[in-house]
PDB file of N, CA and C in Angstrom:
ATOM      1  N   UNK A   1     -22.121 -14.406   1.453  1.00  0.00           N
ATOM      2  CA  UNK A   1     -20.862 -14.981   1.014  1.00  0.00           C
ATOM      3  C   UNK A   1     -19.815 -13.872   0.918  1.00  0.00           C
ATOM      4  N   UNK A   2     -18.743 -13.785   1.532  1.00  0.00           N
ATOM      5  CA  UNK A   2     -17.531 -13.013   1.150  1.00  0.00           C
ATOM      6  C   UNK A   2     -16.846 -13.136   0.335  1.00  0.00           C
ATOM      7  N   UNK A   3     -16.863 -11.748  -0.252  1.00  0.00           N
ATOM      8  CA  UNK A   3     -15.429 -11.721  -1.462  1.00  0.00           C
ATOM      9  C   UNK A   3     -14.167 -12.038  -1.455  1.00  0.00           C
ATOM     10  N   UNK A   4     -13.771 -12.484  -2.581  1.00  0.00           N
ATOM     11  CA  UNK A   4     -12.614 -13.289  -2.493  1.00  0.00           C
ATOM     12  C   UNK A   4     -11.386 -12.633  -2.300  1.00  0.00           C
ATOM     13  N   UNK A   5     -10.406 -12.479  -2.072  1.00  0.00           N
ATOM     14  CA  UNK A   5      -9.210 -11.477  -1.924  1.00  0.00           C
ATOM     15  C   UNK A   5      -8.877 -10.357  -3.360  1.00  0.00           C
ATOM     16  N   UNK A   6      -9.072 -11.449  -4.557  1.00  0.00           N
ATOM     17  CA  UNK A   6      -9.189 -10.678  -5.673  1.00  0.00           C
ATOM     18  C   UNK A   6     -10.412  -9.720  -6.438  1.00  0.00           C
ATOM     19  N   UNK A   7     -11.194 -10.348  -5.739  1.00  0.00           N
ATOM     20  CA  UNK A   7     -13.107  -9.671  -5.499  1.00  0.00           C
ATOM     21  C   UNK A   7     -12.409  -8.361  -4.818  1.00  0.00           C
ATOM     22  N   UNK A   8     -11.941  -8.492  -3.833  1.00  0.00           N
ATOM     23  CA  UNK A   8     -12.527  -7.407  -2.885  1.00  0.00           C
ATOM     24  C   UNK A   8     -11.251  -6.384  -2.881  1.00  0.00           C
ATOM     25  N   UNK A   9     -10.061  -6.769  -3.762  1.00  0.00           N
ATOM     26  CA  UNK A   9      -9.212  -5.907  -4.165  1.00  0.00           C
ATOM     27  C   UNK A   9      -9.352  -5.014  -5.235  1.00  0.00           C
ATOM     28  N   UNK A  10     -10.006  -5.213  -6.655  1.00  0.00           N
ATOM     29  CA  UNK A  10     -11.078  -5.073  -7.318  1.00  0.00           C
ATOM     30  C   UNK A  10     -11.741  -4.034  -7.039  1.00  0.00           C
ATOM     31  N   UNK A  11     -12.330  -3.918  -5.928  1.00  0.00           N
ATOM     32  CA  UNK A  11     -13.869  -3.507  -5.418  1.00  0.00           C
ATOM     33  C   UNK A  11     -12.881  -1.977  -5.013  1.00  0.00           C
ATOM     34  N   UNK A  12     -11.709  -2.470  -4.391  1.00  0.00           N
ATOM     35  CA  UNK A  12     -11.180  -1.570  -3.695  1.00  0.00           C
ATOM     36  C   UNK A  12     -10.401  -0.588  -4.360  1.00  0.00           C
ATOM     37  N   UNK A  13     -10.138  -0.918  -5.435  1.00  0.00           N
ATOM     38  CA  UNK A  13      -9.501  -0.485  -6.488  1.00  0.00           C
ATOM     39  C   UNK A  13     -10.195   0.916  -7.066  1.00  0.00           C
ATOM     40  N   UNK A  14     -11.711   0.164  -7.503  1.00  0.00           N
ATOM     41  CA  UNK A  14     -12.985   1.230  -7.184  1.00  0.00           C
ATOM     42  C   UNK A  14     -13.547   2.492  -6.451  1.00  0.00           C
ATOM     43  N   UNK A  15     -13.171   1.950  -5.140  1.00  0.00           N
ATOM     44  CA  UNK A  15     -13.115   3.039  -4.168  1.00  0.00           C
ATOM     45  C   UNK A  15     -12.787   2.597  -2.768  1.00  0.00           C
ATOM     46  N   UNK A  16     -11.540   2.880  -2.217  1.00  0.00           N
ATOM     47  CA  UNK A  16     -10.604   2.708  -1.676  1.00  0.00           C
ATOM     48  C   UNK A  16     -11.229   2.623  -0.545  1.00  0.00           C
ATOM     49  N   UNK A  17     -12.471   3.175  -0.156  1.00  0.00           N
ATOM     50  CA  UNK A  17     -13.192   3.682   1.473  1.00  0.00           C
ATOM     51  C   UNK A  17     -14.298   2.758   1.805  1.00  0.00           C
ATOM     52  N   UNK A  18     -14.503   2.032   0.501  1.00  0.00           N
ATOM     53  CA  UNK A  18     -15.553   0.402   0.942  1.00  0.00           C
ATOM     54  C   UNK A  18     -14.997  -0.005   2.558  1.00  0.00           C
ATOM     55  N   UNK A  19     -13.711   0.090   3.151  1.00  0.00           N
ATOM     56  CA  UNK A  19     -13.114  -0.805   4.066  1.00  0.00           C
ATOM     57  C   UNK A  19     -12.290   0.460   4.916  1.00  0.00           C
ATOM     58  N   UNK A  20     -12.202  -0.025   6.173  1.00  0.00           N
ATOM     59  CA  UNK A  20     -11.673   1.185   7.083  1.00  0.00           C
ATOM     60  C   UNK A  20      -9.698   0.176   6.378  1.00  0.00           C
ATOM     61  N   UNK A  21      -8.505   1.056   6.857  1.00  0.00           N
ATOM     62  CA  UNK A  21      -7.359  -0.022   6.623  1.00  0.00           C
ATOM     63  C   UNK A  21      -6.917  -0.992   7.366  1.00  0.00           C
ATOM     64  N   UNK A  22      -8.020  -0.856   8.568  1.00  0.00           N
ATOM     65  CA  UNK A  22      -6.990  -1.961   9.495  1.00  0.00           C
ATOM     66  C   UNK A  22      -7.891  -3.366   9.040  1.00  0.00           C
ATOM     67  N   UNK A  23      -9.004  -2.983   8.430  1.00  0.00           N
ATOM     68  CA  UNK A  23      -9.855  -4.371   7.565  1.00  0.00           C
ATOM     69  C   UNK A  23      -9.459  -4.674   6.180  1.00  0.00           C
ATOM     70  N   UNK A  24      -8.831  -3.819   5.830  1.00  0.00           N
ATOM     71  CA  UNK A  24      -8.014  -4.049   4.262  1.00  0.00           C
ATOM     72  C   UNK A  24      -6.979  -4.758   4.467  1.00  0.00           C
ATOM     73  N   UNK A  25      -6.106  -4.543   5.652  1.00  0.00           N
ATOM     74  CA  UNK A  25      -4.669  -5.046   5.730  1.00  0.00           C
ATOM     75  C   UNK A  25      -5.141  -6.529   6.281  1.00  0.00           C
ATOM     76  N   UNK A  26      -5.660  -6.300   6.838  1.00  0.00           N
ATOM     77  CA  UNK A  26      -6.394  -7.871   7.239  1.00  0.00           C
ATOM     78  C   UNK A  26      -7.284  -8.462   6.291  1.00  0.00           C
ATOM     79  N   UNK A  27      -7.917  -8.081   5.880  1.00  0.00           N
ATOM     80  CA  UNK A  27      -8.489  -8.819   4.681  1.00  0.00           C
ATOM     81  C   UNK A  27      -7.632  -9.264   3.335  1.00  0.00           C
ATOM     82  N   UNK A  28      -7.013  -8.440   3.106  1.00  0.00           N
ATOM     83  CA  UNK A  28      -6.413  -8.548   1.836  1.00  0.00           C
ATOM     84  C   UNK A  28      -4.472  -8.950   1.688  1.00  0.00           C
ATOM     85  N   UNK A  29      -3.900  -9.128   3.192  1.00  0.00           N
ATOM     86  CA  UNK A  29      -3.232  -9.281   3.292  1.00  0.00           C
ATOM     87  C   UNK A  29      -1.662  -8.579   2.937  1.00  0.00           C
ATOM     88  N   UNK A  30      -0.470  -8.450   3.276  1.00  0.00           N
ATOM     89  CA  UNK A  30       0.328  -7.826   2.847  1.00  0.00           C
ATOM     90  C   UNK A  30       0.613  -7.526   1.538  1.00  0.00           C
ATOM     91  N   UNK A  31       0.655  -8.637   0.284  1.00  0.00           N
ATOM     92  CA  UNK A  31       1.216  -8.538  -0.766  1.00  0.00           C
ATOM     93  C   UNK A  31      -0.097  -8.103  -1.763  1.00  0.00           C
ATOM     94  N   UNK A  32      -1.569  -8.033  -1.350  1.00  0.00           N
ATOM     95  CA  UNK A  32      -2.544  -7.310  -2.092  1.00  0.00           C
ATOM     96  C   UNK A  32      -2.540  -5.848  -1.866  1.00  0.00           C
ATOM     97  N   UNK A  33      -2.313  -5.573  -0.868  1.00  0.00           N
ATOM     98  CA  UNK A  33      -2.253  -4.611   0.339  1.00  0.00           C
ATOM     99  C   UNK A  33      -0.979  -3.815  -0.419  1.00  0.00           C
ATOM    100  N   UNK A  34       0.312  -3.807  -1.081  1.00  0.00           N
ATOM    101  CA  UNK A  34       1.319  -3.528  -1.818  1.00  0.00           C
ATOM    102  C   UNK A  34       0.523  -3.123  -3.045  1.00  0.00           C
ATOM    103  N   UNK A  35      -0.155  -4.204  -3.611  1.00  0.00           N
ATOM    104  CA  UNK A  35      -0.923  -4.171  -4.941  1.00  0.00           C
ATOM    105  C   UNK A  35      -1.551  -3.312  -5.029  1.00  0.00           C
ATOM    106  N   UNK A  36      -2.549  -3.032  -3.580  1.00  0.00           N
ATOM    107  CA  UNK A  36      -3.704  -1.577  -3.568  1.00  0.00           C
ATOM    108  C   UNK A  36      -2.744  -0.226  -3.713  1.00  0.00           C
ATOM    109  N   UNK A  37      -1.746  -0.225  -2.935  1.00  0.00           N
ATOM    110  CA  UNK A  37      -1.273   0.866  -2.330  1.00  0.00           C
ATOM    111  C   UNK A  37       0.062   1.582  -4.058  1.00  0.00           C
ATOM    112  N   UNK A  38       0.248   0.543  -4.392  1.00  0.00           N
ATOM    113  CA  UNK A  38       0.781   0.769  -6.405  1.00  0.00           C
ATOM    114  C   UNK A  38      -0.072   1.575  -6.942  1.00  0.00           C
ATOM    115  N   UNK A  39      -1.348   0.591  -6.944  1.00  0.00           N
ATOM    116  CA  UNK A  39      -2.247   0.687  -7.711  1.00  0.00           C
ATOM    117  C   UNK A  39      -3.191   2.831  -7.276  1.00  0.00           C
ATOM    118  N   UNK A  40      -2.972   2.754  -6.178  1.00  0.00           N
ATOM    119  CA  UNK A  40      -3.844   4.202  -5.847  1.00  0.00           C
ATOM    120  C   UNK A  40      -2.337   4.883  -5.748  1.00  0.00           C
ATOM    121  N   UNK A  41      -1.452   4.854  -6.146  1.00  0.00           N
ATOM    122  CA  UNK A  41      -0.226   6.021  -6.813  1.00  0.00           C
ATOM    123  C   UNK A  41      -0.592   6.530  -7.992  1.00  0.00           C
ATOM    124  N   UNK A  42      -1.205   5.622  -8.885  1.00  0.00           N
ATOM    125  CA  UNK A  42      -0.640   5.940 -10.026  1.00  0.00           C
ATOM    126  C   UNK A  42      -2.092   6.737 -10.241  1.00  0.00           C
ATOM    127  N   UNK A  43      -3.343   6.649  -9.798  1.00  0.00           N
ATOM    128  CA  UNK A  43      -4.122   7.598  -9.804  1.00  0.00           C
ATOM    129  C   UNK A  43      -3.999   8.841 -10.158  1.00  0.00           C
ATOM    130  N   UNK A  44      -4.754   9.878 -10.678  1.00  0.00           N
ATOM    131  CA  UNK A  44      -4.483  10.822 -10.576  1.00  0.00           C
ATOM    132  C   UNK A  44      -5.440  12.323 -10.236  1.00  0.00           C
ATOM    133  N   UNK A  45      -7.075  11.204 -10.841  1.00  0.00           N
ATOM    134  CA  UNK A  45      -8.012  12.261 -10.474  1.00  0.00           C
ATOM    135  C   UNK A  45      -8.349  12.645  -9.162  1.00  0.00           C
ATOM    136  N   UNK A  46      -8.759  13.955  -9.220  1.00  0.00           N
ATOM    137  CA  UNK A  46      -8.886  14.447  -7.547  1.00  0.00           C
ATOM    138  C   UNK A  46     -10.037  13.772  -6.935  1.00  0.00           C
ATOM    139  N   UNK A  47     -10.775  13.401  -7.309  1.00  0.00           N
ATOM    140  CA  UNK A  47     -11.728  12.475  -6.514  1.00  0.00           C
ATOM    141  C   UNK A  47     -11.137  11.640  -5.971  1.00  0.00           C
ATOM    142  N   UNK A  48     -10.185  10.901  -6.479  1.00  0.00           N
ATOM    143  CA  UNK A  48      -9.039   9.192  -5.647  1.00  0.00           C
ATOM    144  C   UNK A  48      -8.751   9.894  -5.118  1.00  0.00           C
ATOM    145  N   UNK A  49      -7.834  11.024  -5.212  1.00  0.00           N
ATOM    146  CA  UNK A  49      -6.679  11.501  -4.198  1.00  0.00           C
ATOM    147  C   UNK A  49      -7.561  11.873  -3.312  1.00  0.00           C
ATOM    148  N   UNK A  50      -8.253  12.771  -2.390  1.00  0.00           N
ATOM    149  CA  UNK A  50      -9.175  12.750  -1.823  1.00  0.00           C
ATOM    150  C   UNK A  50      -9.338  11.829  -0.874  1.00  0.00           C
ATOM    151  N   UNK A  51     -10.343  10.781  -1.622  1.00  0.00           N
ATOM    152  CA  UNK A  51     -10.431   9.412  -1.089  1.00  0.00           C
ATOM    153  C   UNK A  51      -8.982   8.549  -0.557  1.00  0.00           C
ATOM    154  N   UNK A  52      -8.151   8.625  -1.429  1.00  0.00           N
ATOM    155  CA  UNK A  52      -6.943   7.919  -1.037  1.00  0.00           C
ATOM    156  C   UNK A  52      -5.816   8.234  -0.146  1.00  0.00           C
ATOM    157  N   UNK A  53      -5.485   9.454   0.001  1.00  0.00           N
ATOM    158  CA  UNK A  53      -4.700   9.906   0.841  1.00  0.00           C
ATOM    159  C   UNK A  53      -4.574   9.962   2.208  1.00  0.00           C
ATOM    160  N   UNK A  54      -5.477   9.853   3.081  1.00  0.00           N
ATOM    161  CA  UNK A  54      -5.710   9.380   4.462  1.00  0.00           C
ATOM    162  C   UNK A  54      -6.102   7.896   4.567  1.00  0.00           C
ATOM    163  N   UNK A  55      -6.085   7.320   3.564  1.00  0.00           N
ATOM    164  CA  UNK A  55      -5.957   5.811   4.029  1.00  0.00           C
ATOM    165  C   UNK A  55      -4.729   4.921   3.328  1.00  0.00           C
ATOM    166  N   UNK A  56      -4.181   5.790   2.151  1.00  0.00           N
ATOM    167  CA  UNK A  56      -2.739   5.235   1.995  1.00  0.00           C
ATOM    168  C   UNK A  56      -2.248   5.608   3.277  1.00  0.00           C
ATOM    169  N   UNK A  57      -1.718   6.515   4.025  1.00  0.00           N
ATOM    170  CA  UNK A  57      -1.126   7.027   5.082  1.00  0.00           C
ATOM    171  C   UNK A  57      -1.337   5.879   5.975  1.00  0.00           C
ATOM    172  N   UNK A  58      -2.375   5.689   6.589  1.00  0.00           N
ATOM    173  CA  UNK A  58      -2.788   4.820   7.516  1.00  0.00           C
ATOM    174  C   UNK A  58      -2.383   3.362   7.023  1.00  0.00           C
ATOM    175  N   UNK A  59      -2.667   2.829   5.807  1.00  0.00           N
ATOM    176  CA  UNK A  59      -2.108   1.849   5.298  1.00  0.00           C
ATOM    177  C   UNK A  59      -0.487   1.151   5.322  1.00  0.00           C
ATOM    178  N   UNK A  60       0.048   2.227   5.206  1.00  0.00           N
ATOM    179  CA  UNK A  60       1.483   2.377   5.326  1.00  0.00           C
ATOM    180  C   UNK A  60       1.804   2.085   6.757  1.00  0.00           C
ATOM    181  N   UNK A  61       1.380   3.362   7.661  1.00  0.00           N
ATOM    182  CA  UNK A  61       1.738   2.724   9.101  1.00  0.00           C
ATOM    183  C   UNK A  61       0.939   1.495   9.588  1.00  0.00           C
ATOM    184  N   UNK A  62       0.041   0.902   9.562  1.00  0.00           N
ATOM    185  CA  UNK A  62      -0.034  -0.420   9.756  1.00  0.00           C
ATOM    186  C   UNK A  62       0.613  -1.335   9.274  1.00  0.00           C
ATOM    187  N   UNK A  63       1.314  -1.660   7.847  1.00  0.00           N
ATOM    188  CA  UNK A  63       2.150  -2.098   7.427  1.00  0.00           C
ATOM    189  C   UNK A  63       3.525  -2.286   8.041  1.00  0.00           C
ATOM    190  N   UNK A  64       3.518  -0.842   8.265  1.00  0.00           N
ATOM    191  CA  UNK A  64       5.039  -0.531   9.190  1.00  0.00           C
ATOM    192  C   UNK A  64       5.515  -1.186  10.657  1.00  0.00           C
ATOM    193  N   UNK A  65       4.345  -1.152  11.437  1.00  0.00           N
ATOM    194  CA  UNK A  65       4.158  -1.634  12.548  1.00  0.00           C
ATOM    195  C   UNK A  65       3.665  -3.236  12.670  1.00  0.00           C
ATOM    196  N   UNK A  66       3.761  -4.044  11.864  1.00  0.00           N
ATOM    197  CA  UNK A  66       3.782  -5.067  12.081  1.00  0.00           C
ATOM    198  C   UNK A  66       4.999  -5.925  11.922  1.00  0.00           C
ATOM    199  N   UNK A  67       4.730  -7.102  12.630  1.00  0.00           N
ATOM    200  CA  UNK A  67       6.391  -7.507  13.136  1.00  0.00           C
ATOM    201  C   UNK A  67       6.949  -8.807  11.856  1.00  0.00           C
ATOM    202  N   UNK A  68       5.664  -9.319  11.413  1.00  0.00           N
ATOM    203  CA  UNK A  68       6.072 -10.461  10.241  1.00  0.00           C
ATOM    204  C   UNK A  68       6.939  -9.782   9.380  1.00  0.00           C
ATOM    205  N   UNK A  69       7.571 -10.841   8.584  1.00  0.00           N
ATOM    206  CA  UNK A  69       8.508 -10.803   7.668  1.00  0.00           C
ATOM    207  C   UNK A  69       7.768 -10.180   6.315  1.00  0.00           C
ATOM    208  N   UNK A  70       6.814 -10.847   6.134  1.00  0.00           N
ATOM    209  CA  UNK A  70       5.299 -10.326   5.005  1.00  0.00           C
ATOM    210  C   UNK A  70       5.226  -9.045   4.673  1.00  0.00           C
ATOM    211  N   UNK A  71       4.578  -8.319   6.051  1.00  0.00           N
ATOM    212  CA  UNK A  71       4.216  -7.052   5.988  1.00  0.00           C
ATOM    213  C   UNK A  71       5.258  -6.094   5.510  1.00  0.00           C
ATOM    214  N   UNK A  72       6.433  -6.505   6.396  1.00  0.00           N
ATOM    215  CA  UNK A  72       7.612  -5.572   6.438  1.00  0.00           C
ATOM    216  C   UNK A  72       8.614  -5.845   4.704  1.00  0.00           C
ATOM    217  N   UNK A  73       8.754  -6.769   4.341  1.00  0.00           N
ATOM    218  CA  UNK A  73       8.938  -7.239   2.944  1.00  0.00           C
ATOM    219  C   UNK A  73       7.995  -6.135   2.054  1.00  0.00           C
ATOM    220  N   UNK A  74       7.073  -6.154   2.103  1.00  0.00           N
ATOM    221  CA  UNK A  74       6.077  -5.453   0.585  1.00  0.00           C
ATOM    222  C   UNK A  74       5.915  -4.016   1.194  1.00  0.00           C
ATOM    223  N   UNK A  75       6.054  -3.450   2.154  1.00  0.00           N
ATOM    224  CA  UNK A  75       6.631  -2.384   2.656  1.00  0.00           C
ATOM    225  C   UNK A  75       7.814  -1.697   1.937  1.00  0.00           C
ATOM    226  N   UNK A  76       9.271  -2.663   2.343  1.00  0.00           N
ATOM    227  CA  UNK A  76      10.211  -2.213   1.509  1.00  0.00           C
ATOM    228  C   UNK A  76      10.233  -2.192   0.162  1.00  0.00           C
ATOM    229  N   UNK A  77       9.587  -3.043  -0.613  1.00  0.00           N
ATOM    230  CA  UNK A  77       9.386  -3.514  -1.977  1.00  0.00           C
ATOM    231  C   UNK A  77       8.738  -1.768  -2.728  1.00  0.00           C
ATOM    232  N   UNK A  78       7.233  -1.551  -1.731  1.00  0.00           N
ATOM    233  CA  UNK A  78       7.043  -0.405  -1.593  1.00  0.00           C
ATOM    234  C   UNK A  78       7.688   0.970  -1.845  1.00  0.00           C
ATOM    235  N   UNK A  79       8.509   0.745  -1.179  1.00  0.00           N
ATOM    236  CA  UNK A  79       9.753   2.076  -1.197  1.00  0.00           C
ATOM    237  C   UNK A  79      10.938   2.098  -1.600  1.00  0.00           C
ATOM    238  N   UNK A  80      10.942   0.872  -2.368  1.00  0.00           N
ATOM    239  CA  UNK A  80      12.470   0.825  -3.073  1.00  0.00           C
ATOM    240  C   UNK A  80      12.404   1.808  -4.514  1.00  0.00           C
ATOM    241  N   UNK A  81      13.657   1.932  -4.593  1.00  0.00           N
ATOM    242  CA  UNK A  81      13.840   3.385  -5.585  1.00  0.00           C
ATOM    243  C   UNK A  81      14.194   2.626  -6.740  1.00  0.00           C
ATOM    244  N   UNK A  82      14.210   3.651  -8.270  1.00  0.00           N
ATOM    245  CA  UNK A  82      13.469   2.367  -9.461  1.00  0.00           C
ATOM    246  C   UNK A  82      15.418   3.020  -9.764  1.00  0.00           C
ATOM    247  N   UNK A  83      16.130   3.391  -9.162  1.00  0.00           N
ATOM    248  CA  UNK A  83      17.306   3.754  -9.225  1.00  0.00           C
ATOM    249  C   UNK A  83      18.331   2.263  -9.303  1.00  0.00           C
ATOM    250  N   UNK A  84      18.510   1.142  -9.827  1.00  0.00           N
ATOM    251  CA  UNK A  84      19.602  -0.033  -9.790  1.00  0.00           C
ATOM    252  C   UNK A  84      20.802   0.169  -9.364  1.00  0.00           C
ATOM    253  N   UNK A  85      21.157   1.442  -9.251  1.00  0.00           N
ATOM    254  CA  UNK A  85      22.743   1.452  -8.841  1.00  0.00           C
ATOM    255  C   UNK A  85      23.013   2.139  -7.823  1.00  0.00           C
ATOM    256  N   UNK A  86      21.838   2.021  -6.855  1.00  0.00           N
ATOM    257  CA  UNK A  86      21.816   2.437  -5.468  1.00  0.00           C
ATOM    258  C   UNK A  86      22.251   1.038  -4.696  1.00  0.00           C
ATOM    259  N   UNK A  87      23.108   1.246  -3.633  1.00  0.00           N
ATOM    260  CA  UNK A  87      22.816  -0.139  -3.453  1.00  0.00           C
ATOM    261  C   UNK A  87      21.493  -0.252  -2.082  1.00  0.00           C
ATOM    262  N   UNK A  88      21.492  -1.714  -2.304  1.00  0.00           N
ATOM    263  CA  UNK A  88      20.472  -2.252  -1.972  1.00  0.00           C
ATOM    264  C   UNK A  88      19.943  -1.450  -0.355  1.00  0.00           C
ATOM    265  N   UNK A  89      21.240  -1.069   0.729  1.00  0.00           N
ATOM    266  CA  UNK A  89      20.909  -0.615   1.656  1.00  0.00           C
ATOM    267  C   UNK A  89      19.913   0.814   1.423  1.00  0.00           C
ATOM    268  N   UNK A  90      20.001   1.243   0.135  1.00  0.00           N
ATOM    269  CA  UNK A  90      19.488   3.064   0.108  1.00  0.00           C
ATOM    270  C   UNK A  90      18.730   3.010  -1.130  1.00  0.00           C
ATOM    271  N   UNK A  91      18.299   1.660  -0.978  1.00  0.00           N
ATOM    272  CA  UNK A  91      17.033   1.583  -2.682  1.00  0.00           C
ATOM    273  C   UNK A  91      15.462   1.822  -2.180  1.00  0.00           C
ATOM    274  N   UNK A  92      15.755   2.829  -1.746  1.00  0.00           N
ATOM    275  CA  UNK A  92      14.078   3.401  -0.973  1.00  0.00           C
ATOM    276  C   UNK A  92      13.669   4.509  -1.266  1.00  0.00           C
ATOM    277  N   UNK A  93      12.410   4.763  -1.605  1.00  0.00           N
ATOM    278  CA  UNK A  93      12.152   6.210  -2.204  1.00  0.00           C
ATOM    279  C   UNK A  93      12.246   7.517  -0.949  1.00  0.00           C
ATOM    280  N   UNK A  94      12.846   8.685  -1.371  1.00  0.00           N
ATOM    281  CA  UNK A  94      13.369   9.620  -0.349  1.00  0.00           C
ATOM    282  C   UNK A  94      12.631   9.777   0.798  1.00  0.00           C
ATOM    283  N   UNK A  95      11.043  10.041   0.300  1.00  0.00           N
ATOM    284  CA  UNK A  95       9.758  10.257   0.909  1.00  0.00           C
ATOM    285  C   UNK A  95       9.942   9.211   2.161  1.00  0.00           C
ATOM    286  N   UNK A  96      10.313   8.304   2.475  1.00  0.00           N
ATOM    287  CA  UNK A  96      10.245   7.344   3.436  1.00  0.00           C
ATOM    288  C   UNK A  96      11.431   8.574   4.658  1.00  0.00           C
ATOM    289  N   UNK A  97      12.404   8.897   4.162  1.00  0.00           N
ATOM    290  CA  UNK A  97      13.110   9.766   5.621  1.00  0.00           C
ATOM    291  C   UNK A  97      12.860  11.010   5.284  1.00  0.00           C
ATOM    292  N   UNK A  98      12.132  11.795   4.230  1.00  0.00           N
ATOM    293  CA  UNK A  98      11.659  12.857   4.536  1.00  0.00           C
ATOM    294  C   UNK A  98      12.592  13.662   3.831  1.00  0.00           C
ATOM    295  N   UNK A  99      13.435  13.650   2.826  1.00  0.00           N
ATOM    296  CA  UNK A  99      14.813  14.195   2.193  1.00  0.00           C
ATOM    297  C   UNK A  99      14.435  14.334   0.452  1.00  0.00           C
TER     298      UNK A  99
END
């Protein structure tokens, strides 16, 4: 029996490498897929980072490269800056152009 989206987000939460990302983004869909990718920021022990850092990366560009409205939505949501009086065109965290 397969885990449920919230099962296996959960699981992933745990340890990020249960799933290669192009089976996470597909399994778990864009807006869990946002949820994972929150959720392994705020981490901090070096064991996650480790584990997490070559598959946030990869996570991100699969995200990036897809053409739905979905993916590309919790992407930006992703990188919007916690700044309110940016406007909306430049509410993205710097890290996205590299500045």
């Amino acid at each position: 029996m397969e885990a449920t989206p919230d099962i296996l987000l959960a699981r992933l939460k745990q340890d990020p490498s249960r799933l290669s990302p192009i089976a996470i983004v597909s399994r778990l869909g864009a807006e869990a897929t946002l949820e994972l990718l929150e959720y392994g920021d705020q981490i901090r022990t070096n064991e996650w980072r480790y584990k997490w850092s070559s598959i946030r990366e990869e996570l991100i560009r699969l995200l990036s490269q897809q053409n739905a409205f979905g993916p590309t939505h919790a992407l930006a949501r992703y990188y919007r800056s916690a700044d309110r009086q940016e406007p909306d065109t430049l509410r993205i965290r710097r890290t996205v152009i590299g500045t």
